[in-house]
N, C-alpha and C. Protein backbone atom coordinates (compact mmCIF):
# COMPACT_ATOMS: atom_id res chain seq x y z
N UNK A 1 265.43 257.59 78.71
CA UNK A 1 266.70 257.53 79.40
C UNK A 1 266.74 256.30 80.29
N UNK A 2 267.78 255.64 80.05
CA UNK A 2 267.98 254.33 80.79
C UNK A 2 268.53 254.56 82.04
N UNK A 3 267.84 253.70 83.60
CA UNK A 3 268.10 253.72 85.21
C UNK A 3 269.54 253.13 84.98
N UNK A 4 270.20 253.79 86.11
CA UNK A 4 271.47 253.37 86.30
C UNK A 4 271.06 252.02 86.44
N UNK A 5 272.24 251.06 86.25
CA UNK A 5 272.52 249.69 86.59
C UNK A 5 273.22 249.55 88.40
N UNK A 6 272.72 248.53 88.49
CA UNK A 6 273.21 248.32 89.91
C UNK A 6 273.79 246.58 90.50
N UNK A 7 274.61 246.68 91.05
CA UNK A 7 275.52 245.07 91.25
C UNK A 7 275.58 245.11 92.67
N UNK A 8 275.58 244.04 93.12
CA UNK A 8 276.10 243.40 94.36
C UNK A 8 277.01 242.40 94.39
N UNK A 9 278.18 243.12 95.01
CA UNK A 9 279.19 241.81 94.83
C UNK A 9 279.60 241.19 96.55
N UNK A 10 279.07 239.76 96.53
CA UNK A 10 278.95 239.14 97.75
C UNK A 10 280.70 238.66 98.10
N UNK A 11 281.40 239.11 98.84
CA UNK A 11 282.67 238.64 98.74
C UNK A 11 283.18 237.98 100.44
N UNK A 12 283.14 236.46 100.27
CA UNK A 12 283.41 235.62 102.05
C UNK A 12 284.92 235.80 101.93
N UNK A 13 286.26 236.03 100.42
CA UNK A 13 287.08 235.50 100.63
C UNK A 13 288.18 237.04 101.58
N UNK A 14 289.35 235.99 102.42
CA UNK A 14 289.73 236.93 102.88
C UNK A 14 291.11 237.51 102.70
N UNK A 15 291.64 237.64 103.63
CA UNK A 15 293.11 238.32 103.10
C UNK A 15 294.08 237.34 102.52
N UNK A 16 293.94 235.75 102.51
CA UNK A 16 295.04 235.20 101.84
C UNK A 16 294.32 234.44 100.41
N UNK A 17 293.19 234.77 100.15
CA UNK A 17 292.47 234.31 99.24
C UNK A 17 292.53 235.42 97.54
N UNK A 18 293.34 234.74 96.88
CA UNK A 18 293.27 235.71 95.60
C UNK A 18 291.82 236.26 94.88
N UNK A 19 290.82 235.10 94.83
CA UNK A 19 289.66 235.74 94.92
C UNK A 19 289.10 236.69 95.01
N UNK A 20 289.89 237.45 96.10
CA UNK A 20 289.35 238.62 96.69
C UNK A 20 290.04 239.82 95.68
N UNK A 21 291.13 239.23 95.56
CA UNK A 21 291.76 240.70 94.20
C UNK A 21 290.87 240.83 93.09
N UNK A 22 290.24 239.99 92.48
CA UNK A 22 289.55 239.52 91.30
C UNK A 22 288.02 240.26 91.98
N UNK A 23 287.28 240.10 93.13
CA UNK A 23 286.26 240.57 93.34
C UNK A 23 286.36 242.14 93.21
N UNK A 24 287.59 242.62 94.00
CA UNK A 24 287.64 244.36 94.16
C UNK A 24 288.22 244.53 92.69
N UNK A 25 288.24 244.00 91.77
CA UNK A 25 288.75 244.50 90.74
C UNK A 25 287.37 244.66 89.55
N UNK A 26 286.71 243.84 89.98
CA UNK A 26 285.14 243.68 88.96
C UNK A 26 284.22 245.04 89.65
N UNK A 27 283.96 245.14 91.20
CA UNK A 27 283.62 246.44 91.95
C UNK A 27 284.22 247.93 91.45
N UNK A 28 285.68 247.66 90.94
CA UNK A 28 286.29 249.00 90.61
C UNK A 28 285.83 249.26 89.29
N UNK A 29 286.33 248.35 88.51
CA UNK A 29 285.74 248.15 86.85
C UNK A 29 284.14 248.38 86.82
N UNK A 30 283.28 247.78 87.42
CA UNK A 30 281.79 248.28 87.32
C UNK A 30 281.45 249.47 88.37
N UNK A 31 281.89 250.36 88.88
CA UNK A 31 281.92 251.24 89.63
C UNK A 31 282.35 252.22 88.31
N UNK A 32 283.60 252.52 88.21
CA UNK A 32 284.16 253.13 87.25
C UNK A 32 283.45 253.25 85.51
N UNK A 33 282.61 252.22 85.67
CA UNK A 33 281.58 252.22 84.39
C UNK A 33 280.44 253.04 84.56
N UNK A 34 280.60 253.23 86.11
CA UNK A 34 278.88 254.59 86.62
C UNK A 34 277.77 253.29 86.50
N UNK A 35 278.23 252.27 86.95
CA UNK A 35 276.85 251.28 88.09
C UNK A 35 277.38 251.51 88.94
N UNK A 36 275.91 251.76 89.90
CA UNK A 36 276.12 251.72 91.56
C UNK A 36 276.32 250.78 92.22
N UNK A 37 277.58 250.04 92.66
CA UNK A 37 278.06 248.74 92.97
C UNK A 37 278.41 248.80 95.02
N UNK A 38 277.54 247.72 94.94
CA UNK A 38 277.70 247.40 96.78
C UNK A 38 278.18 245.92 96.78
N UNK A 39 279.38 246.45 97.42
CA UNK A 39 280.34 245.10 97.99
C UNK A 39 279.71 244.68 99.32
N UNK A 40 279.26 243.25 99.65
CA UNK A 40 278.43 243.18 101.14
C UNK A 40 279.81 242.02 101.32
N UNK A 41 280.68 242.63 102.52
CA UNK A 41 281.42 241.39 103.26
C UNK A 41 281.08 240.38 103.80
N UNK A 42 281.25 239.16 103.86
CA UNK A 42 280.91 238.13 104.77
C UNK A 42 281.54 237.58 105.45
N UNK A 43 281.62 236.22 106.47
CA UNK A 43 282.30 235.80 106.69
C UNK A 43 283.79 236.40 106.69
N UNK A 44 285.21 235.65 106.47
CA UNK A 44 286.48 236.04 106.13
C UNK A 44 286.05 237.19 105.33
N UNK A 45 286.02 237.69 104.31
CA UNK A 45 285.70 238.80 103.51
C UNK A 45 285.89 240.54 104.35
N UNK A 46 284.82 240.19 105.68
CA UNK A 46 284.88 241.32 106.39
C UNK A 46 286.03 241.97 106.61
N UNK A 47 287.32 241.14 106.89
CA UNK A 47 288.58 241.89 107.10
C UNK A 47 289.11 242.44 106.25
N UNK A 48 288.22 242.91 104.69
CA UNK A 48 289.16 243.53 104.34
C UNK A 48 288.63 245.40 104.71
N UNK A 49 287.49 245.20 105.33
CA UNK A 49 287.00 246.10 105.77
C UNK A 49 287.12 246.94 107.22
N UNK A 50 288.68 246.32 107.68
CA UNK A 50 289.11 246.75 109.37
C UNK A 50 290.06 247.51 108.42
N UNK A 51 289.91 248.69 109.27
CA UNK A 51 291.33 249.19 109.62
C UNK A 51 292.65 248.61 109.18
N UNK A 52 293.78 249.35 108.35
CA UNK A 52 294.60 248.76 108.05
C UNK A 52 295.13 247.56 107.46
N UNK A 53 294.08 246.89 107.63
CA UNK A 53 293.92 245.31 107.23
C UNK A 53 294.68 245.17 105.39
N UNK A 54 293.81 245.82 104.64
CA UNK A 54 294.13 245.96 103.36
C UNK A 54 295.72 246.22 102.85
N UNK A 55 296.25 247.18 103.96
CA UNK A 55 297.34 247.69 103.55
C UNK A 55 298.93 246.66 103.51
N UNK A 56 298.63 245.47 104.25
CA UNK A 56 299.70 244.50 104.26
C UNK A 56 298.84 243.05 102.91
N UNK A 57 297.95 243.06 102.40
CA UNK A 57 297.50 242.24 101.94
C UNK A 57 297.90 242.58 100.31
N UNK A 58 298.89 241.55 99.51
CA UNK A 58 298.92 242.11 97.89
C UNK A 58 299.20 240.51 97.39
N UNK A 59 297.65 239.94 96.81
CA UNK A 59 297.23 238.97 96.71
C UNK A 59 297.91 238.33 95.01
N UNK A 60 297.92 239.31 94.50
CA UNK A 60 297.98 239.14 92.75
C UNK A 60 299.14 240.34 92.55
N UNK A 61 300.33 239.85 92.41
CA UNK A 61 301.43 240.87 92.24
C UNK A 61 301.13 241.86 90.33
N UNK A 62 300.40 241.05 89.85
CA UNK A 62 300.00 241.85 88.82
C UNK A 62 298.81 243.13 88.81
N UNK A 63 298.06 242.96 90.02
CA UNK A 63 296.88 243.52 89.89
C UNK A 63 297.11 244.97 91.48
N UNK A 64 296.75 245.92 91.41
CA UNK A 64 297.18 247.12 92.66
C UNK A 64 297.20 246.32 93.62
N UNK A 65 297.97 247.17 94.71
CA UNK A 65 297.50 246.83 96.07
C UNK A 65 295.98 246.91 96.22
N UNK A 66 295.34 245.82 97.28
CA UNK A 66 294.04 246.14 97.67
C UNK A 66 293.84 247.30 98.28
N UNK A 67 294.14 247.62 98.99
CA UNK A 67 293.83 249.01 99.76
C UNK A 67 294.06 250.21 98.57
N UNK A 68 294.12 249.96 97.11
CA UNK A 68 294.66 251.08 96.04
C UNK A 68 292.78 250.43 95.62
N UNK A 69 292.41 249.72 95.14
CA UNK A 69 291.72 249.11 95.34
C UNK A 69 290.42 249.57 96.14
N UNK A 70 290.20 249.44 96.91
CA UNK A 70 289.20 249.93 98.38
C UNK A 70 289.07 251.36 98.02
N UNK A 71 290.07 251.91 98.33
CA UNK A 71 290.35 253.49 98.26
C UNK A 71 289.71 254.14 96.69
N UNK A 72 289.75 253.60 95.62
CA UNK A 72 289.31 253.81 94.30
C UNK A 72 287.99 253.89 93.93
N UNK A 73 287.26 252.43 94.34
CA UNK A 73 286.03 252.15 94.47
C UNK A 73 285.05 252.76 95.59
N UNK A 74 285.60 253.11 96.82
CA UNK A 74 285.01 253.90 97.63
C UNK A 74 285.31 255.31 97.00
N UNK A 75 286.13 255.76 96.03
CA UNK A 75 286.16 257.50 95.23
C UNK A 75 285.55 257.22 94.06
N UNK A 76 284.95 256.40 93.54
CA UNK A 76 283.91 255.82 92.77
C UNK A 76 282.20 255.40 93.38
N UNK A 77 281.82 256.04 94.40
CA UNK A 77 280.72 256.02 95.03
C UNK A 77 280.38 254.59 95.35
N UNK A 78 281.21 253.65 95.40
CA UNK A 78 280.85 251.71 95.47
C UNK A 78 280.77 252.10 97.20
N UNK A 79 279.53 251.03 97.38
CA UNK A 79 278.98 251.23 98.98
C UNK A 79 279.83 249.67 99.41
N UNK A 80 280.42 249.80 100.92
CA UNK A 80 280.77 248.44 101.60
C UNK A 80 279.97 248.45 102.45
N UNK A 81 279.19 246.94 102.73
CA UNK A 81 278.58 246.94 103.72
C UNK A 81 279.17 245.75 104.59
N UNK A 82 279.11 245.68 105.92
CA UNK A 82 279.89 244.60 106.79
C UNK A 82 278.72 243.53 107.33
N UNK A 83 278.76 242.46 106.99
CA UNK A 83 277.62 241.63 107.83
C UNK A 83 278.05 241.61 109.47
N UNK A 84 277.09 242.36 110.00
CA UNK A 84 277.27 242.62 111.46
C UNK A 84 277.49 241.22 112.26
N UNK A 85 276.56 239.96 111.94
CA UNK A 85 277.34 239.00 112.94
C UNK A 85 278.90 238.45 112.87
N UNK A 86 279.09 238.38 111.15
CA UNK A 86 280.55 237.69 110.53
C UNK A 86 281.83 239.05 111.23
N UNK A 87 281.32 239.99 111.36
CA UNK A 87 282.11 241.20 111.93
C UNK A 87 282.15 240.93 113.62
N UNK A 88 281.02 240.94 114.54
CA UNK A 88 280.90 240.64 115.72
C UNK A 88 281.94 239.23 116.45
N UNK A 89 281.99 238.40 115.38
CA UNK A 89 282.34 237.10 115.70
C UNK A 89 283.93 237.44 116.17
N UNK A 90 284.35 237.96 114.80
CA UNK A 90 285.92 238.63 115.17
C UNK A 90 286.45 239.41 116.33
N UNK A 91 285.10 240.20 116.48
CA UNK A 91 285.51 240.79 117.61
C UNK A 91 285.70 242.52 117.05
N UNK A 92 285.33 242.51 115.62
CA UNK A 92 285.13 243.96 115.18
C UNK A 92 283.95 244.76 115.50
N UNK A 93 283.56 245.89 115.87
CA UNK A 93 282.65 247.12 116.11
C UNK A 93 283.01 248.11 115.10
N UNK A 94 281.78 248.84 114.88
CA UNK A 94 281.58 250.08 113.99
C UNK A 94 282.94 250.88 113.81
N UNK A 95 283.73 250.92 114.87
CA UNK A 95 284.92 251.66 114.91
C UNK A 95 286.18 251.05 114.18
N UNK A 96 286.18 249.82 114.06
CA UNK A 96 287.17 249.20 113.42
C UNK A 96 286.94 249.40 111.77
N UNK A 97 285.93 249.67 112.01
CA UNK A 97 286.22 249.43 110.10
C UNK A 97 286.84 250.88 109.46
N UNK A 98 286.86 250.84 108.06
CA UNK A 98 287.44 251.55 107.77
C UNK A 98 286.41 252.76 106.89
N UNK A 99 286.85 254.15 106.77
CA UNK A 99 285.89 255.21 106.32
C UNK A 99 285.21 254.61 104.99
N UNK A 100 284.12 254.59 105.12
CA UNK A 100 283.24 253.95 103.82
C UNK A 100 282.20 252.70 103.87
N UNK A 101 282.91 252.01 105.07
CA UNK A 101 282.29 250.70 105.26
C UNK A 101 281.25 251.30 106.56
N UNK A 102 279.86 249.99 105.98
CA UNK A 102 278.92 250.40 107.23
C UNK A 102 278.29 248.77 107.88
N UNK A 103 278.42 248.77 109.06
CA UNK A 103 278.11 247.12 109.34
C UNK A 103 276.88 247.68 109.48
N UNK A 104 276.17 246.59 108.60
CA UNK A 104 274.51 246.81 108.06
C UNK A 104 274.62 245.48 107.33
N UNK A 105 273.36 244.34 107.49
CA UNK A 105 272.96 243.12 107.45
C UNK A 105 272.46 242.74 106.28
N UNK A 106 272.09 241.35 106.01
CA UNK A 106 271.54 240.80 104.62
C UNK A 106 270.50 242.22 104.26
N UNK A 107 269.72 242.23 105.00
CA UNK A 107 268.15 243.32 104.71
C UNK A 107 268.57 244.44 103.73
N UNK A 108 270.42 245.25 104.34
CA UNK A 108 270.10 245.85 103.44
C UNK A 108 270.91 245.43 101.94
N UNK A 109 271.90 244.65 102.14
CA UNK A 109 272.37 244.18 100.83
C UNK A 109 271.09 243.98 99.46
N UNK A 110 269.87 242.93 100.36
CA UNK A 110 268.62 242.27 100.01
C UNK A 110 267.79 243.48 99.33
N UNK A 111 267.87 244.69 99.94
CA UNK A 111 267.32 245.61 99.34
C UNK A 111 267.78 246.37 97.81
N UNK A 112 269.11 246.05 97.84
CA UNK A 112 269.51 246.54 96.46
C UNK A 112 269.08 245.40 95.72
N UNK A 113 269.24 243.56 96.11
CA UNK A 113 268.87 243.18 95.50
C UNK A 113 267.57 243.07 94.62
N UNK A 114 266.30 243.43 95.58
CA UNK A 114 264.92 243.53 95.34
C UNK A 114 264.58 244.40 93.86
N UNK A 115 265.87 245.53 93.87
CA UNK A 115 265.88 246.56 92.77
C UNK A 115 266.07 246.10 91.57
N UNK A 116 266.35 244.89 91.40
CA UNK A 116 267.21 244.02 90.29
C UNK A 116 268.37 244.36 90.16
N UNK A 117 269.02 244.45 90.92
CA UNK A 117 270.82 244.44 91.00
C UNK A 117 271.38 243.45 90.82
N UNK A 118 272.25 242.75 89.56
CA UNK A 118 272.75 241.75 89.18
C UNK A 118 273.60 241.22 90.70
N UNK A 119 274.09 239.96 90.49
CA UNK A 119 274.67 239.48 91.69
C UNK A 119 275.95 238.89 91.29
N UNK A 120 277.05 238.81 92.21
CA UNK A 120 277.97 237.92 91.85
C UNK A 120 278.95 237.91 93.13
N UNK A 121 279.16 236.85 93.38
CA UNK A 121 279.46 235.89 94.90
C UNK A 121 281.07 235.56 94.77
N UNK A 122 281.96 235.65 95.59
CA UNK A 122 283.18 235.32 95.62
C UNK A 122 283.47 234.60 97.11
C-alpha cells in the first residue's frame, strides 16, 4: 500500500496578485485528490489568511471566489500555516487569522518538507 503523497505550496502573492487564484486552486485540486497539502504564507501571501480578507478579493473572474477557495481546502484537511514574522510585520496576531490557519515558522513548513513533500512556490 502506497504513503499518502504530500505538497507544500509556498505562496508570497497577495490579494491583488492573480497568482494567488492559481496557487489556492492547485491546493484545492491536490487536496481534493487525498494529498495532504500545506499552504505556508509568506510575505504579502499572509493576508489571505486574516480575517475577512479573502472575502472582498476575486482575482480570476473565471475561477471561485477565494474565500470559496480557503473554505474548501481547509474542508479538505489542507493545513495553512502563517510565517510568524511576515504576519508580525503587518501587525497581525494569532487572533486575526482566520479558523484553520496557524502562525507557525519555516521549521514547521521544513518539516513536511524533510518527509519528501513535493514543493511549489508562488
Amino acid at each position: 500500500m502506497s504513503e499518502q503523497k504530500e505538497l507544500v505550496i509556498v505562496n508570497s502573492r497577495g490579494l491583488d496578485d492573480e497568482r494567488s487564484s492559481v496557487a489556492w486552486s492547485i491546493a484545492n485540486t491536490a487536496a481534493a485528490s487525498d494529498m495532504l497539502v500545506t499552504v505556508f504564507l509568506v510575505a504579502a501571501g499572509v493576508d489571505w489568511a486574516r480575517k475577512a480578507a479573502a472575502d472582498v478579493a476575486r482575482l480570476n473572474p473565471f475561477d471561485p471566489p477565494i474565500s470559496d477557495m480557503i473554505r474548501s481546502f481547509l474542508a479538505n484537511d489542507g493545513r495553512i500555516l502563517v510565517c510568524p514574522p511576515c504576519a508580525k510585520v503587518r501587525g497581525y496576531t494569532e487572533e486575526d487569522m482566520i479558523d484553520g490557519a496557524t502562525v507557525a515558522g519555516a521549521p514547521a513548513m521544513l518539516e513536511v518538507v524533510s518527509r519528501g513533500a513535493g514543493t511549489l512556490t508562488f
